[in-house]
PDB file of N, CA and C in Angstrom:
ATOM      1  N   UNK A   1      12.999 -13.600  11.744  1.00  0.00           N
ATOM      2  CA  UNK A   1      12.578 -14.463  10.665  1.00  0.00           C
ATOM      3  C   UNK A   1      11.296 -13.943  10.011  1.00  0.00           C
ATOM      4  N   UNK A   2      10.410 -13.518  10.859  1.00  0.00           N
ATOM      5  CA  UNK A   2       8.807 -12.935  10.280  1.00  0.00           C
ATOM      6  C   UNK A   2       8.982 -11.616   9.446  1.00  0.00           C
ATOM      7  N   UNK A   3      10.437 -10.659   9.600  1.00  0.00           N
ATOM      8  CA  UNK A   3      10.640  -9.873   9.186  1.00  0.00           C
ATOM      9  C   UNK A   3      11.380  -9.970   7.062  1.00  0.00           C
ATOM     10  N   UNK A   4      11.945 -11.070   7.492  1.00  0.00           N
ATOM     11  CA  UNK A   4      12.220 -11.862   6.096  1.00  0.00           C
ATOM     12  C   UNK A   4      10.996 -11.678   5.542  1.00  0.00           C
ATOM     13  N   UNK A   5      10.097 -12.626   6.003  1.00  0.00           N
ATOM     14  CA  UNK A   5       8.932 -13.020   4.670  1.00  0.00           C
ATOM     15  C   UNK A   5       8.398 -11.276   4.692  1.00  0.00           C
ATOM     16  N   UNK A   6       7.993 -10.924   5.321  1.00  0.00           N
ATOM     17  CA  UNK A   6       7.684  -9.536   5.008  1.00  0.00           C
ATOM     18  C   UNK A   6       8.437  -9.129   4.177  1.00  0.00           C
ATOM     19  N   UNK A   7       9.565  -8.783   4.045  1.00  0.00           N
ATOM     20  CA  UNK A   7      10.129  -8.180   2.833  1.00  0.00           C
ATOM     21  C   UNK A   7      10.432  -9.206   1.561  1.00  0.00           C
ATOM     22  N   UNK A   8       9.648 -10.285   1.544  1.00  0.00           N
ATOM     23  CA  UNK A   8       9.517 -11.039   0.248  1.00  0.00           C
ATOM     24  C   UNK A   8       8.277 -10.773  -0.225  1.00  0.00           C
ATOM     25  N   UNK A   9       7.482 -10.468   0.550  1.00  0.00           N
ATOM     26  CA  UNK A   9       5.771 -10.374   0.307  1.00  0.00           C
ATOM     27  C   UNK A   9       5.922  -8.786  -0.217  1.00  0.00           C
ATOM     28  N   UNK A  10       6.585  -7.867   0.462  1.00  0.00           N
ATOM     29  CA  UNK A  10       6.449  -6.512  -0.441  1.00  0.00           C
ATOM     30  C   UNK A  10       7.098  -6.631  -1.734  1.00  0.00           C
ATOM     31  N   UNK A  11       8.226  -7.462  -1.874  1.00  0.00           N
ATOM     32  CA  UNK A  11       9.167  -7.242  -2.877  1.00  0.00           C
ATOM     33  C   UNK A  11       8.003  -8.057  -4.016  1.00  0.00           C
ATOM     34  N   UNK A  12       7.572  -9.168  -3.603  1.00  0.00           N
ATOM     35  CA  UNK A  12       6.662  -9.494  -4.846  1.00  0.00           C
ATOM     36  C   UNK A  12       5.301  -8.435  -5.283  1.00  0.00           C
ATOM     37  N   UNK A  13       4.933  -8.264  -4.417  1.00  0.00           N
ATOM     38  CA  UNK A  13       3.468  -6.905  -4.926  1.00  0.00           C
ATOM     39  C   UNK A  13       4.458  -5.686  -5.378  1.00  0.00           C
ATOM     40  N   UNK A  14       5.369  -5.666  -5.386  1.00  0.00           N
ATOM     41  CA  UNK A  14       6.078  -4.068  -5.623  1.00  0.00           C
ATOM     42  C   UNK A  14       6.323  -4.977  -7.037  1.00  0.00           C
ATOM     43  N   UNK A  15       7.034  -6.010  -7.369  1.00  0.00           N
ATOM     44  CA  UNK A  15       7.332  -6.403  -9.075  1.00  0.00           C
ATOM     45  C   UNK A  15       5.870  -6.599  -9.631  1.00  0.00           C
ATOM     46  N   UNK A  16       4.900  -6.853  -8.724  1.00  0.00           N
ATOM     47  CA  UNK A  16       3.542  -7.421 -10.132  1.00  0.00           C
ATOM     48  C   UNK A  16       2.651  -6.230  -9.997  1.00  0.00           C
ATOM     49  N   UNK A  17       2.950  -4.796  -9.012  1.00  0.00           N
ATOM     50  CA  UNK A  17       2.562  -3.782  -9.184  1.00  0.00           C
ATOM     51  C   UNK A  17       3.363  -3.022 -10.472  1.00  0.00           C
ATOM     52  N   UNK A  18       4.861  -3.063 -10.914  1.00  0.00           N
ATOM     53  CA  UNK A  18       5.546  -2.999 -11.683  1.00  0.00           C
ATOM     54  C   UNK A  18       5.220  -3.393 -13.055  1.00  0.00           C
ATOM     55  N   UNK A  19       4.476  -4.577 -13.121  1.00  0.00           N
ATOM     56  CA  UNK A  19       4.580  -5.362 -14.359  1.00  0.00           C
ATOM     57  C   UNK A  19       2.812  -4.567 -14.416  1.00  0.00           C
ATOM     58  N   UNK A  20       2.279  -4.802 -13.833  1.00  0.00           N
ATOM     59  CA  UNK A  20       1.164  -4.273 -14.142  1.00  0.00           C
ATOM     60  C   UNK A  20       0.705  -2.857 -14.670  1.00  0.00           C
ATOM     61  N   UNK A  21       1.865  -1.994 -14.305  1.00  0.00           N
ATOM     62  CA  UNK A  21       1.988  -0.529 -14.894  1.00  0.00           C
ATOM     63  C   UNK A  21       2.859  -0.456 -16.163  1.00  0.00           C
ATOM     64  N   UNK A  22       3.494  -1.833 -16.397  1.00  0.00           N
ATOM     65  CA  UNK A  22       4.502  -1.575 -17.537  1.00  0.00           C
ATOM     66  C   UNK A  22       3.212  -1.888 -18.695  1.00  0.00           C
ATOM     67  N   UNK A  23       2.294  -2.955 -18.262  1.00  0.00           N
ATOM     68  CA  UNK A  23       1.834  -3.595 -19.032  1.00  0.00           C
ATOM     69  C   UNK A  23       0.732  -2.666 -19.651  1.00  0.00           C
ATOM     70  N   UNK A  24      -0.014  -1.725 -18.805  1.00  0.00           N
ATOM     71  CA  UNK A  24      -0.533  -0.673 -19.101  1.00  0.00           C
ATOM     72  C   UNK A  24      -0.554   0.671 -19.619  1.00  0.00           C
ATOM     73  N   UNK A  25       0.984   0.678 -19.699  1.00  0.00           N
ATOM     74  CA  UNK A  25       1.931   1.471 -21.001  1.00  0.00           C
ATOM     75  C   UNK A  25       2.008   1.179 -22.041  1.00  0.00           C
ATOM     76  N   UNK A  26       2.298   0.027 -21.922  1.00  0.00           N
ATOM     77  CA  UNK A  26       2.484  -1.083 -23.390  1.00  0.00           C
ATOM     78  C   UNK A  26       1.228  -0.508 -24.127  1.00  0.00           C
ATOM     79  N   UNK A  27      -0.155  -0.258 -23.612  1.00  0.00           N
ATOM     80  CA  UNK A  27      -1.158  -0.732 -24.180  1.00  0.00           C
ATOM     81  C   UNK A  27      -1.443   0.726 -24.683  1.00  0.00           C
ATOM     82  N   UNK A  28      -1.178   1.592 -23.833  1.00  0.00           N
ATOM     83  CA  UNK A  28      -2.122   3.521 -23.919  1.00  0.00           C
ATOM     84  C   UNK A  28      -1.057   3.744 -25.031  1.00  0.00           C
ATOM     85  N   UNK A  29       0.630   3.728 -25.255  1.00  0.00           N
ATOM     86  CA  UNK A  29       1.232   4.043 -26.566  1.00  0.00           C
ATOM     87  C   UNK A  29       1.113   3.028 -27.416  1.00  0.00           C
ATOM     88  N   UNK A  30       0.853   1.969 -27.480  1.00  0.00           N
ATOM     89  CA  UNK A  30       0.175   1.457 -29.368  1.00  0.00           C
ATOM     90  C   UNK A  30      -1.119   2.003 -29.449  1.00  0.00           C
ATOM     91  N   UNK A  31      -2.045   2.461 -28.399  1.00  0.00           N
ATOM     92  CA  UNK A  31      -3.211   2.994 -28.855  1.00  0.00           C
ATOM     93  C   UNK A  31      -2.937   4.686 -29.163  1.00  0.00           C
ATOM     94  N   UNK A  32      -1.696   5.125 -28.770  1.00  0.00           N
ATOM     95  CA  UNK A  32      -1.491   6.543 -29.421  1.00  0.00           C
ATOM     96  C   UNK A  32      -0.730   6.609 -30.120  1.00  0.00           C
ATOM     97  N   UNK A  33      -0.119   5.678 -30.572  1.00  0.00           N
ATOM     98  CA  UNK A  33       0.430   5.589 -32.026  1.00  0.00           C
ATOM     99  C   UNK A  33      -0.553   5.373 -32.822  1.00  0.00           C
ATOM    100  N   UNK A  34      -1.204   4.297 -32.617  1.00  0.00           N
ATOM    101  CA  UNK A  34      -2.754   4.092 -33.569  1.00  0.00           C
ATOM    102  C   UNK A  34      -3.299   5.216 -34.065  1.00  0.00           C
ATOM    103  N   UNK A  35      -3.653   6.196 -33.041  1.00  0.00           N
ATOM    104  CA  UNK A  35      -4.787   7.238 -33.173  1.00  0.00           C
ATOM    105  C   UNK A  35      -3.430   8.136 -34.101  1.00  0.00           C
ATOM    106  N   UNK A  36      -2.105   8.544 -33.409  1.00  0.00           N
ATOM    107  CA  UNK A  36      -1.828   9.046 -34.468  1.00  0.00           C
ATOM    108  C   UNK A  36      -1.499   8.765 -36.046  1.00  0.00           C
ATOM    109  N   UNK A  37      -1.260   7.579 -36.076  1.00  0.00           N
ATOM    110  CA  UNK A  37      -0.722   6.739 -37.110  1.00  0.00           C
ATOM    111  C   UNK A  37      -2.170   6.998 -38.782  1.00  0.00           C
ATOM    112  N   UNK A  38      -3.313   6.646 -37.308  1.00  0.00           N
ATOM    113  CA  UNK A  38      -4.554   7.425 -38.701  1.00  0.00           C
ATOM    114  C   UNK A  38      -4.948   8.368 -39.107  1.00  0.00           C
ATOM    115  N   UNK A  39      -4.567   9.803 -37.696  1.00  0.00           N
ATOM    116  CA  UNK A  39      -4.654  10.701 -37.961  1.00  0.00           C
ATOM    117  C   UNK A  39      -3.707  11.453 -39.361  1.00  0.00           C
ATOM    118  N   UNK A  40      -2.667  11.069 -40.087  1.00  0.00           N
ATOM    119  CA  UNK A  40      -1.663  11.015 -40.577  1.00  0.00           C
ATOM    120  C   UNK A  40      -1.947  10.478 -41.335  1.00  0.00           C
ATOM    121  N   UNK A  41      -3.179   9.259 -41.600  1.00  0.00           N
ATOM    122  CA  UNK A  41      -3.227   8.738 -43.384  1.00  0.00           C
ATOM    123  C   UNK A  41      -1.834   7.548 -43.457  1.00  0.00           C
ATOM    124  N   UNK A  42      -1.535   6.603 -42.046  1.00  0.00           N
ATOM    125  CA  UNK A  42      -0.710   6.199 -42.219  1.00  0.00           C
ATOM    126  C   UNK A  42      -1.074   4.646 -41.726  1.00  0.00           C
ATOM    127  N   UNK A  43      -2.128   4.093 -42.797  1.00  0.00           N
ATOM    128  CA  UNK A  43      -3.543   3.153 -42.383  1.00  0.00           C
ATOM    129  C   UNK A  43      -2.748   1.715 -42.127  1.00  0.00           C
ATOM    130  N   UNK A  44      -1.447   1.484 -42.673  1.00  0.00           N
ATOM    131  CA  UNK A  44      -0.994   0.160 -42.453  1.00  0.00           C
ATOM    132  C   UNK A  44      -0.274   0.026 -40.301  1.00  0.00           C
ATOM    133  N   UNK A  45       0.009   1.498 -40.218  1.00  0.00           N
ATOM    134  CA  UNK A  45       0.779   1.464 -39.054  1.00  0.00           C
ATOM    135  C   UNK A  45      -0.566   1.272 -37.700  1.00  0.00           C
ATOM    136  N   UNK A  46      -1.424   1.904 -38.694  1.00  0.00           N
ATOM    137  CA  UNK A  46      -2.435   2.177 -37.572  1.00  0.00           C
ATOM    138  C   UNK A  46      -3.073   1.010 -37.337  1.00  0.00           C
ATOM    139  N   UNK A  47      -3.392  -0.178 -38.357  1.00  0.00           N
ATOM    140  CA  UNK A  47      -4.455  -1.281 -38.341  1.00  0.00           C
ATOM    141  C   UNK A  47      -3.690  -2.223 -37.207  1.00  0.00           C
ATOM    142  N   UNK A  48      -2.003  -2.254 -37.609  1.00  0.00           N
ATOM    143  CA  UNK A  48      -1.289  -2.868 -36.854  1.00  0.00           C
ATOM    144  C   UNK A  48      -1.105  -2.837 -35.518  1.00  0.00           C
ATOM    145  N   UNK A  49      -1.343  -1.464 -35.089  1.00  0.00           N
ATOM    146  CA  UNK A  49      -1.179  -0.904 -33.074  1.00  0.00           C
ATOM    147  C   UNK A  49      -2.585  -1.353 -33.053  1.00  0.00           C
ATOM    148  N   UNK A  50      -3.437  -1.213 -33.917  1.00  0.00           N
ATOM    149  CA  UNK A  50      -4.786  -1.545 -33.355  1.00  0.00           C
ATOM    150  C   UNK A  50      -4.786  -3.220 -33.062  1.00  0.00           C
ATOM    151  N   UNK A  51      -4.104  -3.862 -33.669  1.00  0.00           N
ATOM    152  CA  UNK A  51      -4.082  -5.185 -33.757  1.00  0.00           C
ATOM    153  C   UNK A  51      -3.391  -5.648 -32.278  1.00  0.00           C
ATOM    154  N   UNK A  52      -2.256  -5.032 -32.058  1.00  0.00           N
ATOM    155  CA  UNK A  52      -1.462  -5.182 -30.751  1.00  0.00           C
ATOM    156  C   UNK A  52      -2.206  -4.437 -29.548  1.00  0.00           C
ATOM    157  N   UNK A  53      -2.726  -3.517 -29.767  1.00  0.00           N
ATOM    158  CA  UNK A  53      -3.906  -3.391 -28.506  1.00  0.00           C
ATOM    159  C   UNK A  53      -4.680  -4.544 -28.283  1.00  0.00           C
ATOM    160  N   UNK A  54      -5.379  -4.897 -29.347  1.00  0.00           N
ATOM    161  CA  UNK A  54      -6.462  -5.408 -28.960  1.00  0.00           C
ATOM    162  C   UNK A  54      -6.163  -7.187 -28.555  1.00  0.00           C
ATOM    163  N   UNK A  55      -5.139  -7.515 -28.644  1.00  0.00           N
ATOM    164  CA  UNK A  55      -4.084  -8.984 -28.784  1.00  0.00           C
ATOM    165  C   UNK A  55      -3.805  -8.494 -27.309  1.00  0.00           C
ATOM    166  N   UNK A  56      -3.241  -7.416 -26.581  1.00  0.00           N
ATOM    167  CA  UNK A  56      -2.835  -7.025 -25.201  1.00  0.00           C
ATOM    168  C   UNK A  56      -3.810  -7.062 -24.583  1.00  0.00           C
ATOM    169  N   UNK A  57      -4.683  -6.623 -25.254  1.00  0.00           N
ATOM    170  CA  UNK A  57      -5.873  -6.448 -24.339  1.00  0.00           C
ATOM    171  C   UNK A  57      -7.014  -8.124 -23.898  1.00  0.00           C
ATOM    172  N   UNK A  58      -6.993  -8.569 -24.804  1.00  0.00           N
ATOM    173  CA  UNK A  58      -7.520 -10.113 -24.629  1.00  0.00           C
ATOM    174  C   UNK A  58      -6.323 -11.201 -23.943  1.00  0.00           C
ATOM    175  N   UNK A  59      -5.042 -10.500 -23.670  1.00  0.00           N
ATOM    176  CA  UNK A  59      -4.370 -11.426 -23.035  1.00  0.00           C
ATOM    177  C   UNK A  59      -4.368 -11.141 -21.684  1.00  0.00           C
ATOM    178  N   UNK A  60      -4.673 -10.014 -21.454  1.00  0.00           N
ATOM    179  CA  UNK A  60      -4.727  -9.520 -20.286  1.00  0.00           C
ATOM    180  C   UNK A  60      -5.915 -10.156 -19.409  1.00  0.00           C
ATOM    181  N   UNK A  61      -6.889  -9.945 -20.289  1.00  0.00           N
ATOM    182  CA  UNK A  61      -8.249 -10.436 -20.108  1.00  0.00           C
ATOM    183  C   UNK A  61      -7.903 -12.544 -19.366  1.00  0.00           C
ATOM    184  N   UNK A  62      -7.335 -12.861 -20.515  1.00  0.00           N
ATOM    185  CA  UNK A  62      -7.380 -14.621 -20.413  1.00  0.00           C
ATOM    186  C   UNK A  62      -6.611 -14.485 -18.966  1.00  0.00           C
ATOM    187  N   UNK A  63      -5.157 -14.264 -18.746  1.00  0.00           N
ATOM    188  CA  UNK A  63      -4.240 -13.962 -18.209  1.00  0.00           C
ATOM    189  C   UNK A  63      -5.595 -13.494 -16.340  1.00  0.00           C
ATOM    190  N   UNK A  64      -6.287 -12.714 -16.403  1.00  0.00           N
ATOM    191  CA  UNK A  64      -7.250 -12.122 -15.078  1.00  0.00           C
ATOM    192  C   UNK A  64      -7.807 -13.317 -14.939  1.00  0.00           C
ATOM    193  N   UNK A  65      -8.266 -14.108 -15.918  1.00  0.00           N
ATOM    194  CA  UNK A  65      -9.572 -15.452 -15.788  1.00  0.00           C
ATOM    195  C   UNK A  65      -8.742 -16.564 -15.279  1.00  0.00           C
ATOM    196  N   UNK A  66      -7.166 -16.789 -15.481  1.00  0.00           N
ATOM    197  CA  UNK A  66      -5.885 -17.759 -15.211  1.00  0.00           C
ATOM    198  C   UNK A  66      -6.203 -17.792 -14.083  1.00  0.00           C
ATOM    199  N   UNK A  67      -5.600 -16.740 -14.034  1.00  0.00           N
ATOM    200  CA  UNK A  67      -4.960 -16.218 -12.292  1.00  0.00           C
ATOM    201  C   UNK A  67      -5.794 -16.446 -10.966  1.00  0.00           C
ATOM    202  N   UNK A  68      -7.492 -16.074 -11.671  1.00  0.00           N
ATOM    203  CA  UNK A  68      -8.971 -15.959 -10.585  1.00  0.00           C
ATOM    204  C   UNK A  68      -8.969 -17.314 -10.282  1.00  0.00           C
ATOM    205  N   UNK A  69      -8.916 -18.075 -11.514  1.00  0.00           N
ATOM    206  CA  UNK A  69      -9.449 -20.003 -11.197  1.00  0.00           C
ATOM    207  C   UNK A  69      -7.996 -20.423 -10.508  1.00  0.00           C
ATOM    208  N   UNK A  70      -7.015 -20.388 -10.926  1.00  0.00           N
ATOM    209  CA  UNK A  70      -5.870 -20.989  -9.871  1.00  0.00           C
ATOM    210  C   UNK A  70      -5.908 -20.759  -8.643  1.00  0.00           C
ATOM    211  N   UNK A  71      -6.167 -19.687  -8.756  1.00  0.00           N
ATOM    212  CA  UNK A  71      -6.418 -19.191  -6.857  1.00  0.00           C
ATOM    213  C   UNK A  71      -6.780 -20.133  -5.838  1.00  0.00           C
ATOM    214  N   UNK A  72      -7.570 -20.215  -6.616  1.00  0.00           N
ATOM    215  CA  UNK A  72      -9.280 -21.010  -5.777  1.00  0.00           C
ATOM    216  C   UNK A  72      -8.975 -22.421  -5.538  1.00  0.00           C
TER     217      UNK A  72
END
């Protein structure tokens, strides 16, 4: 039975280790689309990844401050 919850306890840190690397992809290609998007003179594509970084990035942020106070 102790061997069960063990493999529920890895299987959950292995998905929010998952989501946490997806989520950190998400963020490094709209910021290299950005950088290329201006490098290119292509100012509407670029303002926009900059917009979705920085929207990922403050949710991430609220989303760390959620998570810390529920804990507790």
């Amino acid at each position: 039975m102790s061997t069960r919850v063990v493999f529920l306890a890895d299987s959950s840190v292995a998905l929010l280790t998952l989501g946490i690397s997806v989520y950190s992809i998400a963020i490094l290609v709209c910021l290299g689309i950005a950088i290329n998007a201006a490098r290119f003179g292509r100012r509407r594509v670029a303002v926009a990844m900059a917009w979705v970084v920085g929207v990922l990035t403050v949710a991430g942020v609220v989303v760390a401050i959620l998570s810390s106070v529920a804990g507790s």
